[in-house]
N, C-alpha and C. Protein backbone atom coordinates (compact mmCIF):
# COMPACT_ATOMS: atom_id res chain seq x y z
N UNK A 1 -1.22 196.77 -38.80
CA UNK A 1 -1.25 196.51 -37.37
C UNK A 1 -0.05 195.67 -36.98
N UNK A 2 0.97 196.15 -35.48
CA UNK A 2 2.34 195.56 -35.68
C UNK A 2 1.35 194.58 -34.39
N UNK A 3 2.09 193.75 -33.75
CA UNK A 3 2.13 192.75 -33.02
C UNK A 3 3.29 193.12 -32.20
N UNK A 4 3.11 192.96 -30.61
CA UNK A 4 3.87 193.15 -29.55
C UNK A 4 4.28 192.08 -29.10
N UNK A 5 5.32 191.70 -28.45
CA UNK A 5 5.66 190.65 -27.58
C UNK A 5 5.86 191.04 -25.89
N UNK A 6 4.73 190.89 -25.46
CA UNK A 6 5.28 191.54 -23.79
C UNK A 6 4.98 190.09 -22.40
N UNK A 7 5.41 190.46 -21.50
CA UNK A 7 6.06 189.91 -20.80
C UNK A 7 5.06 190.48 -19.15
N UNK A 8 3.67 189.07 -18.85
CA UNK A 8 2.71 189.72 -18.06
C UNK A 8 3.75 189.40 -16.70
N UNK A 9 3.42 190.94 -16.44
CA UNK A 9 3.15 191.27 -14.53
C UNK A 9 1.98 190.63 -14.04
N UNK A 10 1.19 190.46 -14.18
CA UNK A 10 0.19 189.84 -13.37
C UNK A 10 -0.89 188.81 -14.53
N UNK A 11 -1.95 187.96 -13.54
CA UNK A 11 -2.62 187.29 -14.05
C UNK A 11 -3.55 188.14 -15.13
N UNK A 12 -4.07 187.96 -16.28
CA UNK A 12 -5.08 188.69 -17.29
C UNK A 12 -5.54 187.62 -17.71
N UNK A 13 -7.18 187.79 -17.60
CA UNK A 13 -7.84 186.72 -17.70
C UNK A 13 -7.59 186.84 -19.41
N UNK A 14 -7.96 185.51 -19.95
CA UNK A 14 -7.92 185.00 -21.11
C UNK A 14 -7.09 185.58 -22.11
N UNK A 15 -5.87 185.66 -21.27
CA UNK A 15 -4.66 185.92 -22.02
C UNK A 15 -3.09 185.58 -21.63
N UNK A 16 -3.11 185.02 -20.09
CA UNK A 16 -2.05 184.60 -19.33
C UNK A 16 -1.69 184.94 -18.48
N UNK A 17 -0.77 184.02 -17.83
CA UNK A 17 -0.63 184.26 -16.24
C UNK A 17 0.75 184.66 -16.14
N UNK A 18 0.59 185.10 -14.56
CA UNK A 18 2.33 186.28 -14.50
C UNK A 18 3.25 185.31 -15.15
N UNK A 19 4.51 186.06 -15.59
CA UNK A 19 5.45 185.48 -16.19
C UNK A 19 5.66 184.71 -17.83
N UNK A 20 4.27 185.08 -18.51
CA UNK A 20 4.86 184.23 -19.73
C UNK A 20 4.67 185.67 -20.14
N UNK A 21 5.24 185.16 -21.78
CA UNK A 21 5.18 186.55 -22.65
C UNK A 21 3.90 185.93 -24.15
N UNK A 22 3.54 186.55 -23.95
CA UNK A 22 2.48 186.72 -24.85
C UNK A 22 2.75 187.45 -26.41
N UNK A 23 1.60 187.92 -27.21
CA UNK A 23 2.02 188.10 -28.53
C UNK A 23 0.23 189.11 -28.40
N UNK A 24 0.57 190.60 -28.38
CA UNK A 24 -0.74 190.61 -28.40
C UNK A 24 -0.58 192.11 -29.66
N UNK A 25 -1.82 192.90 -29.98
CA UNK A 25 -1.79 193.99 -31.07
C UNK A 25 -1.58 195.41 -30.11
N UNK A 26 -0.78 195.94 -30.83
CA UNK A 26 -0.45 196.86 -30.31
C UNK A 26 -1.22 198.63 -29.66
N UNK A 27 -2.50 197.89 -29.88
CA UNK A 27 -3.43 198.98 -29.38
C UNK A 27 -3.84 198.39 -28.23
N UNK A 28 -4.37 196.96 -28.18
CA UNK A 28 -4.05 196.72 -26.85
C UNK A 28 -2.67 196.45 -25.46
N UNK A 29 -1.77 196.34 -26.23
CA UNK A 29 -0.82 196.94 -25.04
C UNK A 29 -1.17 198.25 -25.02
N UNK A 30 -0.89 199.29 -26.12
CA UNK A 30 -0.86 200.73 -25.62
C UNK A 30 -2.00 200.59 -24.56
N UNK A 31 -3.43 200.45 -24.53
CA UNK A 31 -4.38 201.34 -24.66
C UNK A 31 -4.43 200.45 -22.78
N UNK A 32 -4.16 199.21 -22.93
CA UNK A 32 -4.60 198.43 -21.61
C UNK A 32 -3.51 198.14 -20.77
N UNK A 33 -3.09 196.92 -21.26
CA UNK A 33 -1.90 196.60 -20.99
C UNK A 33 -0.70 197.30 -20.29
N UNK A 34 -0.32 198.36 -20.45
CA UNK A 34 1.12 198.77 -20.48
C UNK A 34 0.39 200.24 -19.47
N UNK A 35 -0.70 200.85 -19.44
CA UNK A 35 -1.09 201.69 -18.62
C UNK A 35 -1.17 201.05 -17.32
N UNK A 36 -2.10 200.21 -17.41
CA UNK A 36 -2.20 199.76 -16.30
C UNK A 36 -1.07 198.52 -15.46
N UNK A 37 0.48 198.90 -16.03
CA UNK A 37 1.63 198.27 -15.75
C UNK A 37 0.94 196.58 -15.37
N UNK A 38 0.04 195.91 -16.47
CA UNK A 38 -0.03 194.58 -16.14
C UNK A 38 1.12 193.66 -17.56
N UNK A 39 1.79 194.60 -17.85
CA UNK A 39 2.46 193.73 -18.89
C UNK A 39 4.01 195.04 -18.78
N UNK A 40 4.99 194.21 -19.58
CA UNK A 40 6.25 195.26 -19.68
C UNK A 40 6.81 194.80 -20.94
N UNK A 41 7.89 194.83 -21.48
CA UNK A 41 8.37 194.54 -22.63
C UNK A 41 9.19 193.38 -22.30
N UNK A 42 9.15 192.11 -23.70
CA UNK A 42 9.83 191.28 -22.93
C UNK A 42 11.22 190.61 -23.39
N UNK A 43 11.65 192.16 -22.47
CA UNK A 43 13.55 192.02 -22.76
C UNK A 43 14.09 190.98 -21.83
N UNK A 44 15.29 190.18 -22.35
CA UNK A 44 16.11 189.29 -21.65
C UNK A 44 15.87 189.62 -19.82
N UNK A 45 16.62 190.62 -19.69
CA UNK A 45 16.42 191.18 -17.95
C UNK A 45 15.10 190.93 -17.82
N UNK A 46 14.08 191.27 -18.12
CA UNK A 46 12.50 191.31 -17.50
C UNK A 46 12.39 190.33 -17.60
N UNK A 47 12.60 189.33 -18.37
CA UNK A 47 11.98 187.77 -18.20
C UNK A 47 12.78 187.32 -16.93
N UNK A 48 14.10 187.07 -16.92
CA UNK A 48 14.87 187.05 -16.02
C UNK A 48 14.52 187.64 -14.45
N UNK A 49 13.86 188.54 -14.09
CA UNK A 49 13.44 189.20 -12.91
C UNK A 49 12.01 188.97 -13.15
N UNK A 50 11.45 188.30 -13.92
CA UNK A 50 9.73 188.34 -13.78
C UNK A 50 10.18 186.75 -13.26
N UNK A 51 11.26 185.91 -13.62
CA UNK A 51 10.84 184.04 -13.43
C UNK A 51 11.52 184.24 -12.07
N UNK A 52 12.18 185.18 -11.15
CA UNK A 52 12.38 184.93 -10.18
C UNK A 52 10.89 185.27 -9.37
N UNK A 53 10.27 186.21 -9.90
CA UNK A 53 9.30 186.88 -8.71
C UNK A 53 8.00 185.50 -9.07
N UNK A 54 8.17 184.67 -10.30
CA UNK A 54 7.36 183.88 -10.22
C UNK A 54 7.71 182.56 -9.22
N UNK A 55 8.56 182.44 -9.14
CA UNK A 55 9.52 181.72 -8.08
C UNK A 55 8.64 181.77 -6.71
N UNK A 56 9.20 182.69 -6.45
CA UNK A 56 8.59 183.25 -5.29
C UNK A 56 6.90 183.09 -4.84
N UNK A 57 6.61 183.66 -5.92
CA UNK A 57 4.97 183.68 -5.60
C UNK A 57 4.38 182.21 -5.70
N UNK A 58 4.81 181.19 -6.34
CA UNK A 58 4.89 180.17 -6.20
C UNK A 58 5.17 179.17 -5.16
N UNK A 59 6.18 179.70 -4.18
CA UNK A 59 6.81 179.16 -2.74
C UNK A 59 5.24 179.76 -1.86
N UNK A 60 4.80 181.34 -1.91
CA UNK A 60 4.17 181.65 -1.02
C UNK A 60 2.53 180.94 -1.40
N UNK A 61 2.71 180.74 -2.64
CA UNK A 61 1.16 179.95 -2.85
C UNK A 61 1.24 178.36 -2.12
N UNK A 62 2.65 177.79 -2.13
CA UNK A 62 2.43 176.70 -1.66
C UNK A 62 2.14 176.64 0.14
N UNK A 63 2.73 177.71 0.74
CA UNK A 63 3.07 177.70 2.11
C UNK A 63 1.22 178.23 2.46
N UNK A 64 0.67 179.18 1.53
CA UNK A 64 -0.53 179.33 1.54
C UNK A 64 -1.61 178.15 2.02
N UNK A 65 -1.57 176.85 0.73
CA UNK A 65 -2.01 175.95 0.35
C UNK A 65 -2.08 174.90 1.69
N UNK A 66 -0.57 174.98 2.41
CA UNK A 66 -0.03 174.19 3.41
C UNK A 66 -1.15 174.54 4.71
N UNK A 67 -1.44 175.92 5.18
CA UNK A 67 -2.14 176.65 5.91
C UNK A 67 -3.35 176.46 5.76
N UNK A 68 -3.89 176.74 4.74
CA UNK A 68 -5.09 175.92 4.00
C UNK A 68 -6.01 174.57 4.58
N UNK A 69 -4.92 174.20 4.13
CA UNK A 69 -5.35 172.35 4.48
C UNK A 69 -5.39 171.83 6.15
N UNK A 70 -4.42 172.21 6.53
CA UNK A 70 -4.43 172.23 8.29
C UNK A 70 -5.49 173.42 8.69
N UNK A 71 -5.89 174.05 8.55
CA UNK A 71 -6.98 175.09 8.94
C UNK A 71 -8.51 173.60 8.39
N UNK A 72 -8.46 173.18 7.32
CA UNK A 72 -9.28 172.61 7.11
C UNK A 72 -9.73 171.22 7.84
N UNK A 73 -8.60 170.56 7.85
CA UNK A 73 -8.08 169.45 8.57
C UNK A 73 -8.57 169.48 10.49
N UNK A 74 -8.45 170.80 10.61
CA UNK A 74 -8.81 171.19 12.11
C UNK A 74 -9.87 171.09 12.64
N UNK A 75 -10.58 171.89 11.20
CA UNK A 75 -12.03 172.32 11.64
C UNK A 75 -12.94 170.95 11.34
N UNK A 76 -12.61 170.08 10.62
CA UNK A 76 -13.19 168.88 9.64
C UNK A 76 -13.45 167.82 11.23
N UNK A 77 -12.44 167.92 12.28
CA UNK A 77 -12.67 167.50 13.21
C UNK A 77 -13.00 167.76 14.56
N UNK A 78 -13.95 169.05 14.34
CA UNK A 78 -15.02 169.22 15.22
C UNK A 78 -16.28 169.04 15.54
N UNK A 79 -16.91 168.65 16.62
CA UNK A 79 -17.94 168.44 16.90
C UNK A 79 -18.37 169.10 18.29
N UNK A 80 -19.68 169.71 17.69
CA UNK A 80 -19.82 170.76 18.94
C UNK A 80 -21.45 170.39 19.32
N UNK A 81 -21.57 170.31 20.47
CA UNK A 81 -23.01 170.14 20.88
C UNK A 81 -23.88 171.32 21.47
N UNK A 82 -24.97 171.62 21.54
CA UNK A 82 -26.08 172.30 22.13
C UNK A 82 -27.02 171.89 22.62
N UNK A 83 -27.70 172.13 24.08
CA UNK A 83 -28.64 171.97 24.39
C UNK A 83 -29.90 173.06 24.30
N UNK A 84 -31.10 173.09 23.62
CA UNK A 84 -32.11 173.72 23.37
C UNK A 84 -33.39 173.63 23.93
N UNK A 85 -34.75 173.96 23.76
CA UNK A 85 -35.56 173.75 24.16
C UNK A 85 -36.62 173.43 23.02
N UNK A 86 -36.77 171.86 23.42
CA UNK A 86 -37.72 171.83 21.97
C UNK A 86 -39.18 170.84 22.20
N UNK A 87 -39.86 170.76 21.16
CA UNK A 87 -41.36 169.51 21.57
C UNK A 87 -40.80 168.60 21.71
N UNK A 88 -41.91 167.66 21.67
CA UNK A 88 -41.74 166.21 22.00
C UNK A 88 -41.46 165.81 20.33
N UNK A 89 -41.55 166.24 19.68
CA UNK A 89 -41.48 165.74 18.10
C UNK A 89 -40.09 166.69 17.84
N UNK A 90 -39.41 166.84 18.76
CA UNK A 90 -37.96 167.19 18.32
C UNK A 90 -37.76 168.45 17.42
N UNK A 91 -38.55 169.37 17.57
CA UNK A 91 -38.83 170.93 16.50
C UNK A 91 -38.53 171.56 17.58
N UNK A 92 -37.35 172.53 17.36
CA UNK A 92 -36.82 173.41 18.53
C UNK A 92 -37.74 174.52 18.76
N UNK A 93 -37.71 175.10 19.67
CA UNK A 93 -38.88 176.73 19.52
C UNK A 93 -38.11 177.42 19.21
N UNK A 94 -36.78 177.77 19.23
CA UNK A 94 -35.87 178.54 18.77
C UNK A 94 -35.19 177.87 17.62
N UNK A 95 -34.10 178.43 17.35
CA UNK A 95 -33.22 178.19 16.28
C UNK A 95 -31.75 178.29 16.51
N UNK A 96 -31.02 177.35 15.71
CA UNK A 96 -29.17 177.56 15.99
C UNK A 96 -28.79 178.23 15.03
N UNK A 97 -28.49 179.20 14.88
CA UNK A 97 -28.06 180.48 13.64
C UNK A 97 -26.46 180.56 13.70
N UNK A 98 -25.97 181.11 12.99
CA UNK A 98 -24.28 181.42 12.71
C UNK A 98 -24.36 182.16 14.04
N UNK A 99 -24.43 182.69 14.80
CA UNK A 99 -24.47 183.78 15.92
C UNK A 99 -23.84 182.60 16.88
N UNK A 100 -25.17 181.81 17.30
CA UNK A 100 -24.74 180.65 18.13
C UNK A 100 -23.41 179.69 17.81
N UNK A 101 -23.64 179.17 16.75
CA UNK A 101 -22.54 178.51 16.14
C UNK A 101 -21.20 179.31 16.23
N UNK A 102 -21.11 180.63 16.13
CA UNK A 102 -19.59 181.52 16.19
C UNK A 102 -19.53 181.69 17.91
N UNK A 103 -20.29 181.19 18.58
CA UNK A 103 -19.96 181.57 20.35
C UNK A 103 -19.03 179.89 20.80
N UNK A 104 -20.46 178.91 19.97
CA UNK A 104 -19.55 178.04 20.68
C UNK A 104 -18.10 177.57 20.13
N UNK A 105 -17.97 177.82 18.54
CA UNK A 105 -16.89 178.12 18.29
C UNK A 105 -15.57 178.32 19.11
N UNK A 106 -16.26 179.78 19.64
CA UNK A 106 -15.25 180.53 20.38
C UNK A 106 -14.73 179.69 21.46
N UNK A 107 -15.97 179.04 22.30
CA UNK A 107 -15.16 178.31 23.14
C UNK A 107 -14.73 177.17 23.40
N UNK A 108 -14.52 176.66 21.83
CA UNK A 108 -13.53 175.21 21.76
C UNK A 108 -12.50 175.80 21.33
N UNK A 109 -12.18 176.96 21.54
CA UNK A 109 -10.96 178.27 20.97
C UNK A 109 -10.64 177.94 19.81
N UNK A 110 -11.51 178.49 18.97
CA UNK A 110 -11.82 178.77 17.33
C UNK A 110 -12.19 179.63 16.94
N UNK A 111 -11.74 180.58 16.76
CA UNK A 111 -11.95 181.87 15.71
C UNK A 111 -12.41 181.80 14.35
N UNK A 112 -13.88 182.04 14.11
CA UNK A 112 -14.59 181.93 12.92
C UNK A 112 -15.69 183.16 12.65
N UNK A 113 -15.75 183.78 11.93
CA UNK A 113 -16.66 184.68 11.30
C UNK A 113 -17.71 185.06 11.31
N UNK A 114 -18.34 185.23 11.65
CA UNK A 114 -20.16 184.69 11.18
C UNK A 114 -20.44 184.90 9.88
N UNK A 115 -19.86 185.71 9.22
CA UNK A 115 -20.02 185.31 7.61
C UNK A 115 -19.41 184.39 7.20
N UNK A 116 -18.57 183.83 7.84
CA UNK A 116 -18.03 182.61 7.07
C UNK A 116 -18.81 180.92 7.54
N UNK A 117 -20.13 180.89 8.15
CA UNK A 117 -20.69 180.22 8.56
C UNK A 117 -21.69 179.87 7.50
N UNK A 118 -21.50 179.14 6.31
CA UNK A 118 -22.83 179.20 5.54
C UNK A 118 -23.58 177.77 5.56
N UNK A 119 -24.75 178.55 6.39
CA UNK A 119 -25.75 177.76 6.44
C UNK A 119 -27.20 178.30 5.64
N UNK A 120 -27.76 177.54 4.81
CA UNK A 120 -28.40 177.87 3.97
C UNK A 120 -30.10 178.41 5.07
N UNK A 121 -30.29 177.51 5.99
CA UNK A 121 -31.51 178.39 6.88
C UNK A 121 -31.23 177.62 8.22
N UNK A 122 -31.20 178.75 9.01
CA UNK A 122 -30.77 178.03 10.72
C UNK A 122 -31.40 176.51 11.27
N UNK A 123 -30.45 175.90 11.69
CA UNK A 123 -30.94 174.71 12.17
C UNK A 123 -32.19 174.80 13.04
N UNK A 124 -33.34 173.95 13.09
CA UNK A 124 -34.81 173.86 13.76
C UNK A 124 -34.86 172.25 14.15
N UNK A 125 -34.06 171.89 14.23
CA UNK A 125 -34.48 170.47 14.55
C UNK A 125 -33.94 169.96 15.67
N UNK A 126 -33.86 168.67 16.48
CA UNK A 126 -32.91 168.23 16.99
C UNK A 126 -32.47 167.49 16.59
N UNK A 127 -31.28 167.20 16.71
CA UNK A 127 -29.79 165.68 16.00
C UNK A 127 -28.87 166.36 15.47
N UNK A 128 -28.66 165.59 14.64
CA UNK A 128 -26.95 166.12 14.14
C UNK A 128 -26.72 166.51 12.93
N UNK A 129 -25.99 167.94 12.46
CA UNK A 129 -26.51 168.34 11.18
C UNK A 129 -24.82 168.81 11.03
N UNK A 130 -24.10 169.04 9.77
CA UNK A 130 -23.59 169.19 9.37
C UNK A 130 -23.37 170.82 9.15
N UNK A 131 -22.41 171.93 9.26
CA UNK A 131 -22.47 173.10 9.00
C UNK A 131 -21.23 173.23 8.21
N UNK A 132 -21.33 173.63 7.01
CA UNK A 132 -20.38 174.38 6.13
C UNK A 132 -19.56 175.44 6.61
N UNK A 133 -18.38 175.81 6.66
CA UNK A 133 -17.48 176.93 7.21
C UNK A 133 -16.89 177.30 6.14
N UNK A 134 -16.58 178.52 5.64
CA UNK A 134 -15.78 178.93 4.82
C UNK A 134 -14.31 179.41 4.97
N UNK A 135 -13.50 178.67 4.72
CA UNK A 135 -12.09 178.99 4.79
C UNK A 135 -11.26 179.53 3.91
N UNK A 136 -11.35 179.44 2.99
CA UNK A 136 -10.58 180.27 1.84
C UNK A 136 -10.98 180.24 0.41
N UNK A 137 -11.35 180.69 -0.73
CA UNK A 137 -11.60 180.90 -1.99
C UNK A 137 -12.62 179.99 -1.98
N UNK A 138 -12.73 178.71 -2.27
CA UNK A 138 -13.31 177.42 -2.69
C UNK A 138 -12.97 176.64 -1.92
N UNK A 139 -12.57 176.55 -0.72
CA UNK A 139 -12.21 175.85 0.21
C UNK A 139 -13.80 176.03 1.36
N UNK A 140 -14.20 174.78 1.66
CA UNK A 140 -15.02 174.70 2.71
C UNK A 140 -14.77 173.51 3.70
N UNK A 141 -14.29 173.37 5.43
CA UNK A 141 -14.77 172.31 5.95
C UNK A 141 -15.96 172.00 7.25
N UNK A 142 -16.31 171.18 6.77
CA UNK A 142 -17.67 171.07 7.57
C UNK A 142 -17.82 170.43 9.01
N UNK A 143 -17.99 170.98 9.73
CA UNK A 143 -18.32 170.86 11.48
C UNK A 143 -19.42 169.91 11.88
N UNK A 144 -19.59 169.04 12.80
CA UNK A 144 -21.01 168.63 13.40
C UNK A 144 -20.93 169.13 14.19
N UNK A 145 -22.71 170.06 14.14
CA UNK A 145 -23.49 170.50 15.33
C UNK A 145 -24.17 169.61 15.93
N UNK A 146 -24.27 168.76 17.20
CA UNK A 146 -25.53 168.12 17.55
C UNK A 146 -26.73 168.95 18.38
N UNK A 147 -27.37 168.87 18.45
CA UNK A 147 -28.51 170.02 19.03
C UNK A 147 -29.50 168.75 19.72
N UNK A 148 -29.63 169.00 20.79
CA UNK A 148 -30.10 168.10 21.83
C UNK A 148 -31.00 168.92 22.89
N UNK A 149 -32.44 168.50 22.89
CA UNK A 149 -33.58 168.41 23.41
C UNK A 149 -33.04 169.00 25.14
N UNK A 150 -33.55 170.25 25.12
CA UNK A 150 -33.39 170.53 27.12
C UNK A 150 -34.65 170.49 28.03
């Protein structure tokens, strides 16, 4: 069994990320690797044109990251109120669901999802509760709803 030295195009889990060159058996380049163009051979030129494109993807992950954080930063400082109809013991008869939450959104002019609203079961109470928003991969920032007695 010979041993390859190739040179990944893209991330492969538990084996490396774009741009290094690896050392793997040569049935797995044939059979995986090299079909599915996630690896190439790793001649002088290819390393050379793989550390620029890592360059790159590196600038756009940071400008990503930058977007990220101010999207988070934005939302981290909102607070949005509702008025409802509820008892005297503060238990709404209705409920504040992602539906509601993505209207008033809308009109503190915020564009948000309703799937990206995760709330584990619609607010029923009145006061002030905290709502999770989903912004990117593992990124979440969280909003106050206050919900107030009509």
């Amino acid at each position: 069994m010979k041993n390859l030295h190739l040179l990944l195009r893209e991330n492969v889990p538990f084996l490396g990320s774009i741009g290094e060159v690896v050392r793997v058996r040569s049935g797995y380049a044939r059979n995986y690797l090299l079909p599915l163009k996630l690896a190439v051979d790793a001649t002088p030129e290819n390393v050379r044109l793989m550390e620029r494109k890592r360059v790159r993807l590196a600038a756009d992950e940071k400008a990503r990251e930058a977007q990220i954080n101010a999207r988070l930063e934005a939302l981290g400082k909102i607070t949005l109120s509702v008025v409802e109809k509820a008892d005297a013991s503060g238990t709404l008869y209705g409920s504040v669901g992602p539906g509601t939450i993505v209207k008033l959104l809308a009109k503190a002019g915020v564009q948000v999802e309703e799937k990206d609203i995760r709330l584990e079961e619609p607010i029923k109470s009145v006061g002030s509760h905290e709502v999770p928003i989903h912004v990117w991969g593992e990124h979440y920032a969280g909003i106050q709803i206050v919900v107030e007695a009509g």
